[in-house]
Protein backbone atom coordinates (compact mmCIF):
# COMPACT_ATOMS: atom_id res chain seq x y z
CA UNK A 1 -30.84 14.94 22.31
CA UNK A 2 -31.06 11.48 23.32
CA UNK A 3 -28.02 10.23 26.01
CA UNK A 4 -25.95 7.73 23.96
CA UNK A 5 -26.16 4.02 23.71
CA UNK A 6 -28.80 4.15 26.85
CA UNK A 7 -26.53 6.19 29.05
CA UNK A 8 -28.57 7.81 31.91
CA UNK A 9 -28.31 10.73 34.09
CA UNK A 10 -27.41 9.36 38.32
CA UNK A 11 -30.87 9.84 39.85
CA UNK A 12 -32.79 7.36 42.21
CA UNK A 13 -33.20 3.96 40.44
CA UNK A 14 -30.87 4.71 37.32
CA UNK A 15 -27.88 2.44 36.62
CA UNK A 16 -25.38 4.10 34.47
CA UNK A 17 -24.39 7.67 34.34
CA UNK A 18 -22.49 8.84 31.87
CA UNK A 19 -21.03 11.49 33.55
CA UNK A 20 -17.36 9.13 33.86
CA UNK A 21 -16.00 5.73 33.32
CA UNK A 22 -15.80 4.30 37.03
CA UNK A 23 -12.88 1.69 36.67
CA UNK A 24 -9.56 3.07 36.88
CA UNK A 25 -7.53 3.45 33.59
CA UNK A 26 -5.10 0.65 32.98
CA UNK A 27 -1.62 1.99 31.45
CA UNK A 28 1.13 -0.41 30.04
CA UNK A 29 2.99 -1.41 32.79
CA UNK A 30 0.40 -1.17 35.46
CA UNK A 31 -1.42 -4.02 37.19
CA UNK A 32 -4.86 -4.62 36.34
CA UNK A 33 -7.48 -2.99 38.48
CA UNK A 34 -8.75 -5.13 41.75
CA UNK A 35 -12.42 -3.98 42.34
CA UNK A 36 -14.65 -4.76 45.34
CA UNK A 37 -17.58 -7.38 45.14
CA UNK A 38 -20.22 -4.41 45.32
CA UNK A 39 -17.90 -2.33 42.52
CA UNK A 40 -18.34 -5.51 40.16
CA UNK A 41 -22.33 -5.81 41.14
CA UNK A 42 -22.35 -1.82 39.80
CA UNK A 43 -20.38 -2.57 36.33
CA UNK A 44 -22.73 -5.66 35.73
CA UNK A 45 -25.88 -3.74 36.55
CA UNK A 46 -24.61 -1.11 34.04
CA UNK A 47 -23.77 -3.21 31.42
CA UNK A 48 -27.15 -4.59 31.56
CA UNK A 49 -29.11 -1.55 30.81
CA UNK A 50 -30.41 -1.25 27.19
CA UNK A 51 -28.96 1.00 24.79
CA UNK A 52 -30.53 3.89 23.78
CA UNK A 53 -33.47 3.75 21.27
CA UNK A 54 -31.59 5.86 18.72
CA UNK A 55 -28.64 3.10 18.51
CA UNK A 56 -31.40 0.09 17.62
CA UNK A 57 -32.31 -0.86 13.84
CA UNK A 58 -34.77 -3.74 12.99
CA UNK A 59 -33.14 -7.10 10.98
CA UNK A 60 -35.51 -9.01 8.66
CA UNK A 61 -34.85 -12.49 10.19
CA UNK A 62 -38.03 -14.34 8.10
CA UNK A 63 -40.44 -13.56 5.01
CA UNK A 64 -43.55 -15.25 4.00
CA UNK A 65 -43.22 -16.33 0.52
CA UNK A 66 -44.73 -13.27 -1.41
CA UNK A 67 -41.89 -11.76 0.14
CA UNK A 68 -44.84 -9.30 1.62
CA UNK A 69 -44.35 -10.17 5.62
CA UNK A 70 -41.39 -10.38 7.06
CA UNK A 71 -40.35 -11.07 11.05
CA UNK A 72 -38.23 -8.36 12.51
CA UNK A 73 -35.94 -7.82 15.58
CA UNK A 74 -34.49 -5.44 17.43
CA UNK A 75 -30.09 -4.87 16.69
CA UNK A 76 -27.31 -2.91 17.64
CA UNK A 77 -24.05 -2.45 15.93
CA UNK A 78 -21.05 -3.08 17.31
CA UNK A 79 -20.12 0.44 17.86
CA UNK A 80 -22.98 1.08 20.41
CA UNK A 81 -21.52 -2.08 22.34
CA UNK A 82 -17.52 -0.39 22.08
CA UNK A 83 -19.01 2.49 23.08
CA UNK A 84 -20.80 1.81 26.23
CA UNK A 85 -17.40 -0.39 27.20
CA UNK A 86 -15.23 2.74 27.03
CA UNK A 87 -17.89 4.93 28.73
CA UNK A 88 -18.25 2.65 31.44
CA UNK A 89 -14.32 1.50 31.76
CA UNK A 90 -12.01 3.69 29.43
CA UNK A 91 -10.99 2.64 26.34
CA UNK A 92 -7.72 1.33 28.10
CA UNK A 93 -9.75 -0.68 31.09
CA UNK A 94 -10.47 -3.46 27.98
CA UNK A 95 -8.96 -5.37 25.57
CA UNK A 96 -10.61 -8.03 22.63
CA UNK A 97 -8.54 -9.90 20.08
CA UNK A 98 -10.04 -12.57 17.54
CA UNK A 99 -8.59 -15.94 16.24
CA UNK A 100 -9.87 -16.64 12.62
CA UNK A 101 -11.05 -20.36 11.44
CA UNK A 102 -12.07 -22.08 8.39
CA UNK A 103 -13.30 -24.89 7.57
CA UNK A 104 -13.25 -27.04 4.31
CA UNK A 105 -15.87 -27.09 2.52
CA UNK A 106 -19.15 -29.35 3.03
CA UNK A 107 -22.38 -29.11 1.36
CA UNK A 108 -24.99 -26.98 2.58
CA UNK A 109 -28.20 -28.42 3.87
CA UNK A 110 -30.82 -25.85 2.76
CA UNK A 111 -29.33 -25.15 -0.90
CA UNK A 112 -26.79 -28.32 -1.16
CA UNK A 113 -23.86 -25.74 -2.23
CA UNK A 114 -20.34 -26.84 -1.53
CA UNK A 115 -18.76 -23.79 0.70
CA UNK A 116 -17.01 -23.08 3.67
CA UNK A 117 -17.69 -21.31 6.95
CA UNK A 118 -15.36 -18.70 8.16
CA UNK A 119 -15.18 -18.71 12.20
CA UNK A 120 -13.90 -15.91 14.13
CA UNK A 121 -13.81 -16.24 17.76
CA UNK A 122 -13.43 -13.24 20.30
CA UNK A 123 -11.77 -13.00 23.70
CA UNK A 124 -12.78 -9.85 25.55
CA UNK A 125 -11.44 -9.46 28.88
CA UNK A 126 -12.55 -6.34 31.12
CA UNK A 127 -9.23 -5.73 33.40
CA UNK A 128 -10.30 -6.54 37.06
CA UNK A 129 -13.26 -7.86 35.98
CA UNK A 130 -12.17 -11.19 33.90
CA UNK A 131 -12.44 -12.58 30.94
CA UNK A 132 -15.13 -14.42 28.18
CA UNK A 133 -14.55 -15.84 24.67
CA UNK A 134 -17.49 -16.73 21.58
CA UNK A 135 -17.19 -17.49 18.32
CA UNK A 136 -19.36 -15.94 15.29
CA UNK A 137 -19.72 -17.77 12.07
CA UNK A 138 -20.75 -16.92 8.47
CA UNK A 139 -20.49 -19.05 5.13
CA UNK A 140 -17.98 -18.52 2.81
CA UNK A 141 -20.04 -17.30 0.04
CA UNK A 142 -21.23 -14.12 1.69
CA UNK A 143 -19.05 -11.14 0.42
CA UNK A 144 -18.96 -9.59 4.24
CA UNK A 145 -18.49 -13.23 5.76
CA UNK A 146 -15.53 -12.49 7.87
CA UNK A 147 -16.95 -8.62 9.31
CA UNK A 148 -20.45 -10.62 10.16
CA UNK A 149 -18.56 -13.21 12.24
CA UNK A 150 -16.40 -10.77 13.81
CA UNK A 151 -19.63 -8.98 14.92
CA UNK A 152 -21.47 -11.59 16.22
CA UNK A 153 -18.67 -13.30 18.22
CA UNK A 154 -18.14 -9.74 20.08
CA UNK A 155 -22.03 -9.13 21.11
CA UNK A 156 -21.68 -12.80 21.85
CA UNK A 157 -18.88 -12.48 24.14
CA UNK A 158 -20.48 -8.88 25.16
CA UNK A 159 -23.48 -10.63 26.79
CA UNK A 160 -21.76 -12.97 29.03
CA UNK A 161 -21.10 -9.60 30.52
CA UNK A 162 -24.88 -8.65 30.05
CA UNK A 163 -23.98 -6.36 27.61
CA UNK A 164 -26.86 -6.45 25.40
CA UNK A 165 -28.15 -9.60 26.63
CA UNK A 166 -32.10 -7.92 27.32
CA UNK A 167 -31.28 -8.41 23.11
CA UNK A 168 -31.93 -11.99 23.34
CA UNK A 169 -35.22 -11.89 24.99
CA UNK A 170 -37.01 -10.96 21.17
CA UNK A 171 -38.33 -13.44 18.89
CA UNK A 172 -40.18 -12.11 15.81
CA UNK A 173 -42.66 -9.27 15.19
CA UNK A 174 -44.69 -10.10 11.78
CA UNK A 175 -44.67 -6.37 9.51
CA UNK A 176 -45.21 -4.74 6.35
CA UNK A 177 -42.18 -5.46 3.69
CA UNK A 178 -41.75 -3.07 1.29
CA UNK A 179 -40.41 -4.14 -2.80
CA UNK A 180 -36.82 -3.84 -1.04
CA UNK A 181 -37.65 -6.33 1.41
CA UNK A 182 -37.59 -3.56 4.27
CA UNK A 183 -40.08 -3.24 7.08
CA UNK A 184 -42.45 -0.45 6.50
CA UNK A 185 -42.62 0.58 10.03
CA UNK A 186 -41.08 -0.89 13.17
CA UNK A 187 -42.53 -1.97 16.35
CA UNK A 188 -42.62 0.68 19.60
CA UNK A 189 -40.34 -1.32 22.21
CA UNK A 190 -41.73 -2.13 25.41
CA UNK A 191 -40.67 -0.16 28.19
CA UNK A 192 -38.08 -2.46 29.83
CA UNK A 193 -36.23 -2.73 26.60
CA UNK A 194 -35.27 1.33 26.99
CA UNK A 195 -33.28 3.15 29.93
CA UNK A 196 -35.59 4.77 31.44
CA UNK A 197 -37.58 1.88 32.03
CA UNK A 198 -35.31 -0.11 32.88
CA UNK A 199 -34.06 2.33 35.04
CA UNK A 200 -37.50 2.46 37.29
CA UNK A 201 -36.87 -1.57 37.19
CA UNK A 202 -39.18 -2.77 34.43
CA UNK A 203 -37.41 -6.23 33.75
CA UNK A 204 -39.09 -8.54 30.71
CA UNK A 205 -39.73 -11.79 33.37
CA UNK A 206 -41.42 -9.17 35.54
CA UNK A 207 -44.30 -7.64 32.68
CA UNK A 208 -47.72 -9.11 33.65
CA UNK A 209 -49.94 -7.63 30.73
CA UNK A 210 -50.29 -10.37 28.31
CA UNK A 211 -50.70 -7.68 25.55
CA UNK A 212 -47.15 -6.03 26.29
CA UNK A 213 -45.24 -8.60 27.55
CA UNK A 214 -43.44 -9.55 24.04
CA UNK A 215 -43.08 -7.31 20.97
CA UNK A 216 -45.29 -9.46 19.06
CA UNK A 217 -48.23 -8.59 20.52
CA UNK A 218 -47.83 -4.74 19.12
CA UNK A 219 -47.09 -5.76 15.83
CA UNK A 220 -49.87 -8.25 15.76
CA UNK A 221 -49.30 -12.16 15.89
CA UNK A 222 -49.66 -14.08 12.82
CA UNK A 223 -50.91 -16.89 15.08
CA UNK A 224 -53.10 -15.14 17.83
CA UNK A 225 -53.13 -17.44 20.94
CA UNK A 226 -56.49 -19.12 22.05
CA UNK A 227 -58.82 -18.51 24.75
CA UNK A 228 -58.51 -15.19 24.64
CA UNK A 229 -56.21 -13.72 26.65
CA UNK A 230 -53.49 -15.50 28.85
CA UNK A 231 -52.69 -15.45 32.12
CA UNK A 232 -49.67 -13.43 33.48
CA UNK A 233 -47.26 -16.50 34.38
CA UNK A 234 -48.58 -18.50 30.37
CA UNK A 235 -47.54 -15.53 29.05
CA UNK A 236 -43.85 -14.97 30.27
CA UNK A 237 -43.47 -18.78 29.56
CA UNK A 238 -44.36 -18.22 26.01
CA UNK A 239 -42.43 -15.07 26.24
CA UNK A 240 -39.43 -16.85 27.66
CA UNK A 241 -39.55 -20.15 25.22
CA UNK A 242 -40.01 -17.53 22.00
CA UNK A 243 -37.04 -15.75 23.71
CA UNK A 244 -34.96 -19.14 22.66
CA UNK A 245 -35.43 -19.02 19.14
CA UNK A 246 -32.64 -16.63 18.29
CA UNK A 247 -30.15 -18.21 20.83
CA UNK A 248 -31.39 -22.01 19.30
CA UNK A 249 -31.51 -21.05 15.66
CA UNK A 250 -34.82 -21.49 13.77
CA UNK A 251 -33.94 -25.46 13.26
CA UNK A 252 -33.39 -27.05 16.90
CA UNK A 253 -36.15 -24.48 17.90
CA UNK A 254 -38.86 -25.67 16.05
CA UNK A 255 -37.93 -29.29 16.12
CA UNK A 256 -38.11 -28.95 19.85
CA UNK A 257 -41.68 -27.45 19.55
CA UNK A 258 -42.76 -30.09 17.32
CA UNK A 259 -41.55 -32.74 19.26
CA UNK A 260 -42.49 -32.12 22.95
CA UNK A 261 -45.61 -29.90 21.80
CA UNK A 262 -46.63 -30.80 18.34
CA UNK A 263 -47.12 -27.24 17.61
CA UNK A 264 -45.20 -24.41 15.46
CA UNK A 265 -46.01 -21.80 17.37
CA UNK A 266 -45.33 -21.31 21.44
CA UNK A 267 -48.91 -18.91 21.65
CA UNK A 268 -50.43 -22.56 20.92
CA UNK A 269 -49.40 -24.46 24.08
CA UNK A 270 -52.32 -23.85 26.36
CA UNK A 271 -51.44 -25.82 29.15
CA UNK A 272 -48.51 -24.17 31.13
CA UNK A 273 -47.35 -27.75 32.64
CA UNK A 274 -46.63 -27.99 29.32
CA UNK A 275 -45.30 -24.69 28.33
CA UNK A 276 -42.62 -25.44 31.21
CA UNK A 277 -41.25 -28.52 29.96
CA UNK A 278 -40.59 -26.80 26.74
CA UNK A 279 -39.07 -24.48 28.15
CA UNK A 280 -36.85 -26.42 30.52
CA UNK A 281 -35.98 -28.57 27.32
CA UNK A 282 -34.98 -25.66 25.28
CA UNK A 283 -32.72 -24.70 28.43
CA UNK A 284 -30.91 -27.84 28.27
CA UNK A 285 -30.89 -27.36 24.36
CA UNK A 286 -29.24 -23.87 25.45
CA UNK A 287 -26.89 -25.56 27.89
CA UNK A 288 -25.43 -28.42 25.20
CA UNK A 289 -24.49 -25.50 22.73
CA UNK A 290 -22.66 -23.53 25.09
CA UNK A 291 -20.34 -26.70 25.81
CA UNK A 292 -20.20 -27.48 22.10
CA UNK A 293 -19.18 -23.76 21.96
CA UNK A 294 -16.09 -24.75 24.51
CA UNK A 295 -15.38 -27.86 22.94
CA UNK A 296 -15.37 -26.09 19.47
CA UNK A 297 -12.85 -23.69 21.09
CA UNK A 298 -10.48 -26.21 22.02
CA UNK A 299 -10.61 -28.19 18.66
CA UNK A 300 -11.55 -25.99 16.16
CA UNK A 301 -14.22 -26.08 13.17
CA UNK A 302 -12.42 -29.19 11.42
CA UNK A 303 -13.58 -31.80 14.07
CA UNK A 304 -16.51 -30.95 14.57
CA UNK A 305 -17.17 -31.76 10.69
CA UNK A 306 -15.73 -34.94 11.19
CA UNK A 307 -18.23 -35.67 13.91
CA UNK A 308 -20.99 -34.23 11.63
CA UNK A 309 -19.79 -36.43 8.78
CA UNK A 310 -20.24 -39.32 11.32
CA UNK A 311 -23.80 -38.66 11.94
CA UNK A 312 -24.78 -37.96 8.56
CA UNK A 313 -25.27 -34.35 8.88
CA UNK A 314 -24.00 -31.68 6.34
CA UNK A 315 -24.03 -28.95 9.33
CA UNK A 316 -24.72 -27.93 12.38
CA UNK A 317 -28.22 -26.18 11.17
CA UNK A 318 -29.58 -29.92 10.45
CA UNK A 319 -29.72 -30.34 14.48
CA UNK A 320 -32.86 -30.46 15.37
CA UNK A 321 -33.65 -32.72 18.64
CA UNK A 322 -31.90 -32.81 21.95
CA UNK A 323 -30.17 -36.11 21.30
CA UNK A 324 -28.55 -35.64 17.90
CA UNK A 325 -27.13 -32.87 20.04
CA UNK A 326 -26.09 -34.55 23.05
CA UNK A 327 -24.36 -37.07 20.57
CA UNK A 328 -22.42 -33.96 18.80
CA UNK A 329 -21.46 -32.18 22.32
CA UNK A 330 -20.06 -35.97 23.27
CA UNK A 331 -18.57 -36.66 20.48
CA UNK A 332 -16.32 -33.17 20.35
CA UNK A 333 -15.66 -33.10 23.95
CA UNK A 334 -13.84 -36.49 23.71
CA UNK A 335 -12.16 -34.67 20.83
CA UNK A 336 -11.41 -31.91 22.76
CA UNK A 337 -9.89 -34.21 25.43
CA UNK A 338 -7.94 -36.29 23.92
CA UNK A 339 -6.10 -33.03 22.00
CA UNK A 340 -5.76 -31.50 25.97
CA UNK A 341 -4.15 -34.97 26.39
């Protein structure tokens, strides 16, 4: 039977065993663990390893019109992310809480509904370790609104640990849909994306074969690059900017591509100069959300519609170039500072 949530057996190279939780339990009344700087460098490295393949389903993220092809990536639920925190620390060596959020209602860009967005943002601290905070978000109309932002702001706050942050490095792998709009079959995950190969120190910037290097590949690319096949450092740049497109959102993503590349599609960019500056641009992109994300903290979900309203933008998914952003992340940190104020 397969170790849970990509526990491994101690041996040479392996980064979690499951064997004990190393911190020390934390009881009411007693002070919070104090660990060393190499202790810390151990929980972080075994955070990082990727859960076991029996924990991951597949999430239909895009369909072609028939409905017949649809992009899928790899998931785990939040159980599989609770239980590698109490495996590693106890489940009394961490806490989370959640502040809920709503804002009034605006009209929708893609369907010009009137709704609301439900925001639910977690604060998970790890005693001796510290503390991190993210906020999930789900419209109004969807019946499990409040469960899905509760999800996503955990795994969000989970990966400025590292907890499932390899998670991020997916974009989209074209399959099969069935009449239920279901994949057919799944991809096979490349080896760094398991324990045991990430336990022998597979890492996804290290993969040099161009035909393994991103899931894609195995399903088979709707756009195959040209030339044949790429080199080894083209290919973990594509790898890399494709990587962004689930931590940009499908709208500043592409708009980014279009604009600095004039392409759709990262496997297009044949020039790595090139490939580079998209990807240093979608960094910055990366950068400016995770300070709206503080701002947004500070002020809550009702400014930051005001400063929408001000730009003419029904939401946040209308961003789609590097300065509409900038002018957003501005715009709520003065918010933000005058409310500190």
């Amino acid at each position: 039977m397969s170790p849970t949530n990509g526990h491994v057996k101690a041996s040479a190279g392996s980064a979690v065993s499951s064997d004990r939780p190393l911190s020390n339990a934390v009881l009411p009344g007693m002070p919070a663990p104090q660990f060393a700087a190499e202790q810390i460098k151990e929980f972080v490295a075994q955070l990082e390893v990727p859960f076991d393949q029996s924990v991951i389903d597949w999430r239909v993220t895009n369909a072609t019109k028939d409905k017949k092809r649809g992009q899928v990536i790899p998931y785990a639920n939040q159980r599989a992310y609770t239980d590698r925190l109490n495996a590693i620390f106890s489940p009394v060596g961490w806490t989370r809480k959640y502040h809920v959020q709503t804002s009034a209602n605006f009209q929708r860009g893609k369907d010009d509904r009137v709704v609301a967005k439900v925001f639910v943002t977690c604060d998970l601290t790890i005693f001796g370790l510290g503390s991190h905070s993210a906020t999930g978000e789900e419209w109004t109309d969807d019946d499990n609104a409040g469960t899905s932002a509760e999800a996503q702001a955990f795994k969000r706050t989970c990966s400025c640990f590292g907890l499932g942050r390899y998670l991020y490095y997916f974009g989209g792998a074209w399959v099969d849909l069935d009449d239920r709009k279901r994949p057919k079959s799944v991809p096979q995950l490349p080896k760094w994306a398991t324990p045991q190969g990430w336990s022998q120190g597979l890492r996804p910037s290290l993969q040099t074969d161009a035909s393994s290097t991103h899931i894609e590949r195995q399903a088979g690319s709707d756009v195959p690059p040209k030339g044949g096949t790429q080199t080894a450092q083209s290919s973990d740049l594509v790898r890399q900017i494709e990587a962004m497109s689930q931590i940009l959102g499908r709208r500043l993503y592409r708009g980014l591509l279009r604009t600095v590349a004039r392409i759709w599609n990262p496997n297009q960019i044949q020039d790595a100069t090139l490939q580079q500056k998209v990807l240093e641009l979608m960094q910055g992109a990366e950068r400016g959300l995770r300070r709206l994300q503080v701002a947004l903290d500070r002020t809550g979900p009702t400014a930051l519609n005001s400063v929408l309203q001000s730009l003419q933008l029904k939401s946040l998914d209308q961003v789609d170039n590097l300065e509409t952003l900038k002018q957003v992340v501005l715009a709520l940190e003065a918010g933000a500072n005058q409310t500190k104020s």
